[in-house]
Protein backbone atom coordinates (compact mmCIF):
# COMPACT_ATOMS: atom_id res chain seq x y z
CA UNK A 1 0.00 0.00 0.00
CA UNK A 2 1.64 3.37 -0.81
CA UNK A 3 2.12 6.18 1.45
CA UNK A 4 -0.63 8.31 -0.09
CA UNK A 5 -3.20 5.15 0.81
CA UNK A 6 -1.99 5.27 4.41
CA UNK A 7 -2.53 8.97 5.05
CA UNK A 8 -5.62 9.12 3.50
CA UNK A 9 -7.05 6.03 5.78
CA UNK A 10 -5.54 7.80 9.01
CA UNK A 11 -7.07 11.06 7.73
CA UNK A 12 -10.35 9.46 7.45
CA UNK A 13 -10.26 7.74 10.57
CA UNK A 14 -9.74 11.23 12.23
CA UNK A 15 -12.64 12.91 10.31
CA UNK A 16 -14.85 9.73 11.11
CA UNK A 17 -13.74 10.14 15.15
CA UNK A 18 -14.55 13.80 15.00
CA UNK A 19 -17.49 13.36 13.41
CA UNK A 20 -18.90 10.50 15.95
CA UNK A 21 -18.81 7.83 13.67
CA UNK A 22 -17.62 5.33 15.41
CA UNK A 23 -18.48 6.38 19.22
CA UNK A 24 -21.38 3.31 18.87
CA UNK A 25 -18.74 0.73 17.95
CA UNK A 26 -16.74 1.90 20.70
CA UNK A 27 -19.73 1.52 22.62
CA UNK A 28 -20.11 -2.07 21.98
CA UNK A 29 -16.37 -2.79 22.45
CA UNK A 30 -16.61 -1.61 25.62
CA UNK A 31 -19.86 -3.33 26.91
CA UNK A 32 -18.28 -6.51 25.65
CA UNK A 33 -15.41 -6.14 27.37
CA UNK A 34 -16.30 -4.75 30.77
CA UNK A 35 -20.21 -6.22 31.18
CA UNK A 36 -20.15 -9.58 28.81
CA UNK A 37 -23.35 -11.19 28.25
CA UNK A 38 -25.09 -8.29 29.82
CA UNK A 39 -27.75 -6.10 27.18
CA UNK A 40 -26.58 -3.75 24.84
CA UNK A 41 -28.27 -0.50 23.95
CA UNK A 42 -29.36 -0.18 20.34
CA UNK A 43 -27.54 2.14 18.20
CA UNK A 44 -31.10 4.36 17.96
CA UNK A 45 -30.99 4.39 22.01
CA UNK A 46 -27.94 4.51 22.41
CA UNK A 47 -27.78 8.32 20.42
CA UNK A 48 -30.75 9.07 22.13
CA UNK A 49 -29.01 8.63 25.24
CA UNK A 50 -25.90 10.70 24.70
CA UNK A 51 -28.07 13.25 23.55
CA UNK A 52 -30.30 13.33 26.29
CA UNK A 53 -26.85 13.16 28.61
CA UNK A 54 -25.47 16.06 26.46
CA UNK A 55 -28.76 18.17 26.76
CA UNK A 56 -28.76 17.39 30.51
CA UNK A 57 -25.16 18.58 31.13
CA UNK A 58 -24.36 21.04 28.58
CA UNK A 59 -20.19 21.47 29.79
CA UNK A 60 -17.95 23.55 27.43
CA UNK A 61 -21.06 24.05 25.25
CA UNK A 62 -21.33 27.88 24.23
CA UNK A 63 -25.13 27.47 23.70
């Protein structure tokens, strides 16, 4: 794989973590590792969640 290839997949890793798109798969990782065989949110509850969290405790927001 060239160099060009290799940047382009790191730089699209970084726009996908920015972006959220993987915070869900994290999510699973996680609950598999640290609470096996317990249930798992679904993705749909899961956003609802963290938005419901993030609307409840607004931090570093400026709005």
């Amino acid at each position: 794989m060239g160099r060009a290839a290799v940047i382009a997949r790191q730089i699209r890793w970084y726009v996908a973590s920015l972006m959220g798109d993987n915070h869900y798969r994290r999510y699973l990782e996680h609950r598999r590792r640290t609470h096996p065989g317990e249930p798992v949110l679904t993705e749909r509850e899961y956003w609802r969640m963290r938005h419901a969290a993030a609307d409840a405790n607004p931090g570093a927001r400026c709005c």
